[in-house]
Protein backbone atom coordinates (compact mmCIF):
# COMPACT_ATOMS: atom_id res chain seq x y z
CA UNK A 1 44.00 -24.66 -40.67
CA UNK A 2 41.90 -27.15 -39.06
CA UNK A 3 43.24 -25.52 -35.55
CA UNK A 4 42.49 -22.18 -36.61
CA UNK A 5 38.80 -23.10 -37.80
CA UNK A 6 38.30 -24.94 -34.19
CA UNK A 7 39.85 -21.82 -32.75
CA UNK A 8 37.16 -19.40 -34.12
CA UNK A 9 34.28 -21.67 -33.73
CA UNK A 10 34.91 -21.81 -29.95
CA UNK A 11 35.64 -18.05 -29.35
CA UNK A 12 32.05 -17.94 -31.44
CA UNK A 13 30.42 -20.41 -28.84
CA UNK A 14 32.08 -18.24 -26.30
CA UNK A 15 31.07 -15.13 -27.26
CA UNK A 16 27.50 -16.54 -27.88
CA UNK A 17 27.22 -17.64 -24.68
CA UNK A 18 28.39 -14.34 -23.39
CA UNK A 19 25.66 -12.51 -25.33
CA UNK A 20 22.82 -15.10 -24.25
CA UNK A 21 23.73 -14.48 -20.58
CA UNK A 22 23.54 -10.57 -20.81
CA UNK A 23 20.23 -9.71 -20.67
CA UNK A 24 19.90 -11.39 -17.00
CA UNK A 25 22.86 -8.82 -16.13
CA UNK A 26 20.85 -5.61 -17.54
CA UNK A 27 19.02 -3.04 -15.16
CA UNK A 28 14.97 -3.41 -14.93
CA UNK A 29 13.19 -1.49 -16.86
CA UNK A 30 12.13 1.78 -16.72
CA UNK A 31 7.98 1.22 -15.05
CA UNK A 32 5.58 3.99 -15.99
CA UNK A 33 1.55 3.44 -14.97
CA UNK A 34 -0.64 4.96 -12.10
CA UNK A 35 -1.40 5.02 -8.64
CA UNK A 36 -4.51 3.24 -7.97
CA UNK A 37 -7.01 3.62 -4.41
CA UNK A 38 -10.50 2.84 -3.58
CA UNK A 39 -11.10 7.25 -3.23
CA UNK A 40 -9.02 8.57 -5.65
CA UNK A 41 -11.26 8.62 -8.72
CA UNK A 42 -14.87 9.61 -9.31
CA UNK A 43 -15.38 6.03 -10.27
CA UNK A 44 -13.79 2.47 -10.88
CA UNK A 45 -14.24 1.25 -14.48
CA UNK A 46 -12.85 -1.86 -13.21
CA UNK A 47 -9.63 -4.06 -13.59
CA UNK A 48 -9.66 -3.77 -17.75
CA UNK A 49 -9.62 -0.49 -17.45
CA UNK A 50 -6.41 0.10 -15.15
CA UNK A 51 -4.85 -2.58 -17.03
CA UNK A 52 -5.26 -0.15 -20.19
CA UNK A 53 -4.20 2.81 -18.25
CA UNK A 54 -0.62 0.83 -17.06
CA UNK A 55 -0.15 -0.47 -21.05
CA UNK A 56 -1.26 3.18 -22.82
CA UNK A 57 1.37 4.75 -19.49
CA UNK A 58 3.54 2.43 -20.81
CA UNK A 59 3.74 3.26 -24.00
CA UNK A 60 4.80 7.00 -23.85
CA UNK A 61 8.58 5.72 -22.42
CA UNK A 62 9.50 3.30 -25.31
CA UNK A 63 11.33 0.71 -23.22
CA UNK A 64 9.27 0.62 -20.09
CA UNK A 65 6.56 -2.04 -18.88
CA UNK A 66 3.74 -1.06 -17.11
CA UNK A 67 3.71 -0.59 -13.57
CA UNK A 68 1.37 0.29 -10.68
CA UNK A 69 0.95 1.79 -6.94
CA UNK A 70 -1.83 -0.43 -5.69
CA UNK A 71 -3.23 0.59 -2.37
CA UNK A 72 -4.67 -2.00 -0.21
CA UNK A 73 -4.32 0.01 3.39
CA UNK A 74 -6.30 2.96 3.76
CA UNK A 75 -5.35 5.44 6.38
CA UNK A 76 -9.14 4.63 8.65
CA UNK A 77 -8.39 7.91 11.21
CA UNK A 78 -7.53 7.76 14.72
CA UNK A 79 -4.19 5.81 13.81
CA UNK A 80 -5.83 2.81 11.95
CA UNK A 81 -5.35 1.11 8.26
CA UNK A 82 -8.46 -0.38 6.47
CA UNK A 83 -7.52 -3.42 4.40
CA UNK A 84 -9.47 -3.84 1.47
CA UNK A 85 -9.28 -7.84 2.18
CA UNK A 86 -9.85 -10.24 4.44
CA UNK A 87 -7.35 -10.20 7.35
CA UNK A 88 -7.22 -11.33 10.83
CA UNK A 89 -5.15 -9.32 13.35
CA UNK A 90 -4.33 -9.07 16.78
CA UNK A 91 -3.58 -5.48 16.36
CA UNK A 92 -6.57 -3.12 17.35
CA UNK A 93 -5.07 -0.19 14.85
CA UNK A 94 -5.77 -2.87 11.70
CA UNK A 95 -9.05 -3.73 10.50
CA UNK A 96 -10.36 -5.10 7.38
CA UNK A 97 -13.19 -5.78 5.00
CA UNK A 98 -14.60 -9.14 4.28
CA UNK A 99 -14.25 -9.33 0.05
CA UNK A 100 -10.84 -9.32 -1.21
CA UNK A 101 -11.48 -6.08 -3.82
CA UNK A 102 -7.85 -6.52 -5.31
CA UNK A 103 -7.30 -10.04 -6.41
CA UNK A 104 -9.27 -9.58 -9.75
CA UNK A 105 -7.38 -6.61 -11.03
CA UNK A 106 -4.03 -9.23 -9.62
CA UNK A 107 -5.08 -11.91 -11.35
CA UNK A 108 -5.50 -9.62 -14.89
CA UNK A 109 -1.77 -7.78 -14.47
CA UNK A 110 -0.14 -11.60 -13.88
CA UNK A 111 -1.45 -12.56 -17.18
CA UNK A 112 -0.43 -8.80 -18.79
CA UNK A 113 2.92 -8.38 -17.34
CA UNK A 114 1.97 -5.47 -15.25
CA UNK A 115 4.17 -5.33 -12.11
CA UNK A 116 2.81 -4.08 -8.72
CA UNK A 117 3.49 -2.55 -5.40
CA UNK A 118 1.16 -2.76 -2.94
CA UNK A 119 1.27 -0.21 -0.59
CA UNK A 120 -0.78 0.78 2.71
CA UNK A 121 -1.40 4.08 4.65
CA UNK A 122 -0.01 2.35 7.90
CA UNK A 123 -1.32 4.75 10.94
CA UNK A 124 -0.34 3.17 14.46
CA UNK A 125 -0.69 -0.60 12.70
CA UNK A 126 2.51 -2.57 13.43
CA UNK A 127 4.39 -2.14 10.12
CA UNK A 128 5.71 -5.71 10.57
CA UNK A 129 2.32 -7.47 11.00
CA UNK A 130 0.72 -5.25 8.02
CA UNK A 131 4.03 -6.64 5.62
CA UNK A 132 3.28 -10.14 6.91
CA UNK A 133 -0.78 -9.53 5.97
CA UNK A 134 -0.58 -7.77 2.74
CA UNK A 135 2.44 -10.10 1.36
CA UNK A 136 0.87 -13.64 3.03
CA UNK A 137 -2.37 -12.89 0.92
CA UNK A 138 -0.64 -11.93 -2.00
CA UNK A 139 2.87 -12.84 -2.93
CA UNK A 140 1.85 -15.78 -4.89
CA UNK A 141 0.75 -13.41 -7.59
CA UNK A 142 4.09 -12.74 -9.94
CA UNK A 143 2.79 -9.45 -11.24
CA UNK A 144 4.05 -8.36 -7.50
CA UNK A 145 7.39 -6.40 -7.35
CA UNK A 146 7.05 -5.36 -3.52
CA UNK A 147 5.55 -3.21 -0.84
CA UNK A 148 5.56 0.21 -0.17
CA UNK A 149 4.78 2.66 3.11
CA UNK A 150 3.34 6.21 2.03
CA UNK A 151 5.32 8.08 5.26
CA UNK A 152 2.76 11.12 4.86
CA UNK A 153 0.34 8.34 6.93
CA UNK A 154 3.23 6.40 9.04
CA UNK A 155 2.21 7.41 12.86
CA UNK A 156 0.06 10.67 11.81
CA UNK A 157 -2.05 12.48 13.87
CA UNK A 158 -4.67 12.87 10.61
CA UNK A 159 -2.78 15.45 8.70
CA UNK A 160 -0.67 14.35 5.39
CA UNK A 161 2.79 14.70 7.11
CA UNK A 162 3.69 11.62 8.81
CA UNK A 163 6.40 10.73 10.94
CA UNK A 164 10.02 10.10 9.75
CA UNK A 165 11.28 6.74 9.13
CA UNK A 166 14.59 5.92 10.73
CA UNK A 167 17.25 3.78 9.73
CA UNK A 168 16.72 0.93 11.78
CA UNK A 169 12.96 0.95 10.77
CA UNK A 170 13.81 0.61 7.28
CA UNK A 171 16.50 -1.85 7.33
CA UNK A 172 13.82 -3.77 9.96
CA UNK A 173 10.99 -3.58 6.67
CA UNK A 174 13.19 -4.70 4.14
CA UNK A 175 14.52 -7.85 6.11
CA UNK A 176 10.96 -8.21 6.83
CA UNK A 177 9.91 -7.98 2.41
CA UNK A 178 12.48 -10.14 1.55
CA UNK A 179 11.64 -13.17 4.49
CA UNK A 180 8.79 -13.53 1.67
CA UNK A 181 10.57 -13.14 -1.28
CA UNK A 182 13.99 -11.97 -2.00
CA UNK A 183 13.85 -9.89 -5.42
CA UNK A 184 10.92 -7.72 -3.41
CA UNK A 185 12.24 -4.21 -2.92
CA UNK A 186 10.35 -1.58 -0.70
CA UNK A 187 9.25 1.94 -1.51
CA UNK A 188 9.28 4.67 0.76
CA UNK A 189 6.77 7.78 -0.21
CA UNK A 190 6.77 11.39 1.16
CA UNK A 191 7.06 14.92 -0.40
CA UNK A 192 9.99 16.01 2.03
CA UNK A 193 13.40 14.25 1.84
CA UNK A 194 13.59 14.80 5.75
CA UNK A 195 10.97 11.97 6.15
CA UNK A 196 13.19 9.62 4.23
CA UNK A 197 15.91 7.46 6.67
CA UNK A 198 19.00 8.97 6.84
CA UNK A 199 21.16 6.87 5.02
CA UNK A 200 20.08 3.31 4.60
CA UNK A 201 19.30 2.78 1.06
CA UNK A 202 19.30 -0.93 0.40
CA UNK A 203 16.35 -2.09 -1.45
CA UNK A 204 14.09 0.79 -1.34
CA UNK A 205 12.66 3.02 -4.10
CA UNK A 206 12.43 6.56 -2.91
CA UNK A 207 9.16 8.24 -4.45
CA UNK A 208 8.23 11.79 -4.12
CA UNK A 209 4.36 12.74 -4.35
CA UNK A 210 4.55 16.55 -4.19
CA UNK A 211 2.12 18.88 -5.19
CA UNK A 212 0.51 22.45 -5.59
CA UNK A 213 3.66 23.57 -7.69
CA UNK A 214 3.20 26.92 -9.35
CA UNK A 215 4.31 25.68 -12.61
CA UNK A 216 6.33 23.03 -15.00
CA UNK A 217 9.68 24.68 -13.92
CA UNK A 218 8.91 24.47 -10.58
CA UNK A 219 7.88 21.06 -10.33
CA UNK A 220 10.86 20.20 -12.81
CA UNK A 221 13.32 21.95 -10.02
CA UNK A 222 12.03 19.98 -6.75
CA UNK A 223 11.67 16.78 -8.62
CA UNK A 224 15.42 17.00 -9.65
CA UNK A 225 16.59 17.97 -6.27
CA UNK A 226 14.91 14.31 -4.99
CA UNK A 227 16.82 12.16 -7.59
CA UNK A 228 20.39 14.15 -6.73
CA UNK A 229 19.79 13.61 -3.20
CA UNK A 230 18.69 9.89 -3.04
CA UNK A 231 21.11 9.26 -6.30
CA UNK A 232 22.56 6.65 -6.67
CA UNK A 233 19.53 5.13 -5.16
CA UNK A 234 16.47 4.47 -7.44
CA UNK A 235 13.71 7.01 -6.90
CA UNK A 236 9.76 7.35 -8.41
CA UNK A 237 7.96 10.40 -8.50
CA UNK A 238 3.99 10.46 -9.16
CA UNK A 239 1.89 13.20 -10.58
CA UNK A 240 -0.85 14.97 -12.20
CA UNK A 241 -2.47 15.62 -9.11
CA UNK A 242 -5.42 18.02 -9.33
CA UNK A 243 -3.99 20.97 -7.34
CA UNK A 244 -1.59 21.09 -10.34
CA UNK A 245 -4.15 20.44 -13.40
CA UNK A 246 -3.97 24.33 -14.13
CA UNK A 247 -0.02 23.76 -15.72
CA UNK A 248 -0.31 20.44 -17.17
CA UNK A 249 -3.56 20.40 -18.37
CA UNK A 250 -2.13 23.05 -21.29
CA UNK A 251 0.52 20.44 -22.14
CA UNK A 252 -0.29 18.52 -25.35
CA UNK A 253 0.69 15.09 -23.86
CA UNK A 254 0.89 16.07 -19.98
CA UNK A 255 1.88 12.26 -18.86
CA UNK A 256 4.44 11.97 -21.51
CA UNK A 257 5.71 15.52 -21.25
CA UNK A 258 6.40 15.20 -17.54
CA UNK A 259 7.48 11.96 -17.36
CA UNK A 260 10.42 13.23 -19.99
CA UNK A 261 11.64 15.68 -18.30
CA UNK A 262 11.88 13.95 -14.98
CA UNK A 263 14.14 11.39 -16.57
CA UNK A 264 15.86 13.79 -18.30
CA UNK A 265 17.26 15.53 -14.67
CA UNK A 266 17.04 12.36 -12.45
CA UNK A 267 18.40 9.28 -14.53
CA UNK A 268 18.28 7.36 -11.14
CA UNK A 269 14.20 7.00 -11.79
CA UNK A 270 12.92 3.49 -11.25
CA UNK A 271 9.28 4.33 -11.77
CA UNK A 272 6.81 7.06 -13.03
CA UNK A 273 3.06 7.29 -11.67
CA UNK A 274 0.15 9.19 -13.07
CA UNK A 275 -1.91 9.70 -9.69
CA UNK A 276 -5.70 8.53 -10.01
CA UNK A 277 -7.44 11.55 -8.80
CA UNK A 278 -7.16 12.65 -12.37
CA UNK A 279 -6.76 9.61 -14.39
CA UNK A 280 -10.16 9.44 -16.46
CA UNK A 281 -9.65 12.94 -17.64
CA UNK A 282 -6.05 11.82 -19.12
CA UNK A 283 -6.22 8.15 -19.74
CA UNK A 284 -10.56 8.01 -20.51
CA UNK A 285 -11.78 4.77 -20.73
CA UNK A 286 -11.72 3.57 -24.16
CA UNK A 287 -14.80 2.49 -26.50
């Protein structure tokens, strides 16, 4: 008896110990928030604000945390990035202002549990010296999850298109993300799959950005075709642009509504954006 009683109390230690350890096994989180830039809305209401935008995001996917696209490279024309920070650089294609405009809204998601990409609009800027920049004057904030590239801006000639990123350029960022921190993953952003590399997929969140659909359907279609071709791969997708307001805008809940249907048809989603050029008309700033 006194076997048997030992027995059970040890498979319960076991099994408690299994069940402790599980949650460190589990996938992230679904994240669902906004894309944030200095020119995409009318105005800034400041770092409360977007903090309330990423939490009310949030809640619509029960299950998700909030999550952000923070832009801290601005495409500057003629090949060069604008960094909205203080940065010193070698490379004539990178220049920089001289007050750090993100740190506040950084310092209020590390104490919310807001996680955050920071991405730039790269130009001609070496893509290895802008990782080392952006992630040297920021990776000591935990809120950040990583960096992303929006391709549309990668080596353009001023038109949203872009050149595509190969193989060996990706594999080159990643090794370059995770020299600063290990966990950090990188996202790649373009509305054509073409612009994507070819087949490396190792760290790297593959978010689409398309526009100017002619309706729901439509956009439901394309967006589905992204997460089959990048699945298994984890993939974003960010919308409510305005060219588009003339659909969604009749939906009760447009943010919600969209966001379900893309994870309905792409179960591979990592992340889910509402795009700033129209956030004060869905998320207005509250009393």
């Amino acid at each position: 008896m006194k076997t048997l009683l030992f027995s059970t109390i040890l498979l319960a230690l076991l099994l408690g110990g299994c069940a402790s350890a599980a949650p460190a096994n589990e996938e992230p989180s679904l994240g669902a928030g906004f894309r944030y830039s200095t020119y995409g809305p009318p105005t800034n209401p400041g770092p409360q604000y977007w903090l309330s935008v990423g939490q009310r995001m949030s809640a619509k996917f029960p299950g998700s945390h909030p999550e952000t696209i923070w832009i801290v490279g601005n495409f500057h024309g003629s090949g060069k990035t604008y960094l909205s920070f203080l940065a010193e650089s070698d490379d004539p294609n990178i220049t920089s202002g001289y007050v750090d405009m993100n740190a506040a809204a950084l310092d209020l998601f590390d104490q919310n549990g807001v996680k955050v990409w920071l991405q730039v609009e790269p130009g001609d800027a070496d893509m290895l010296t802008l990782i080392d920049l952006v992630l040297n004057q920021y990776k000591q904030h935990p809120s950040v999850i990583g960096f992303g590239v929006d391709v549309e801006w990668y080596k353009s000639n001023g038109s949203a298109e872009g050149t595509p990123v190969s193989d060996a350029e990706a594999e080159a960022w990643v090794k370059a993300i995770r020299a600063h921190n290990p966990e950090y993953r990188l996202f790649l952003k373009h509305w054509d799959q073409n612009w994507m590399p070819p087949t490396y997929r190792d760290g790297i969140v593959f978010i689409n950005d398309s526009q100017q659909f002619s309706s729901f359907e439509h956009m439901d279609s394309e967006f589905a075709a992204w997460g089959a071709h990048f699945a298994p791969a984890q993939v974003g997708y960010q919308y409510g642009y305005p060219a588009d307001k003339f659909w969604w805008s009749k939906l009760s809940d447009p943010a919600a509504e969209i966001g379900q249907a893309i994870l309905a048809k792409s179960p591979n989603t990592a992340a889910l954006f509402w795009v700033d050029f129209t956030v004060l008309d869905v998320f207005p700033p509250e009393e």
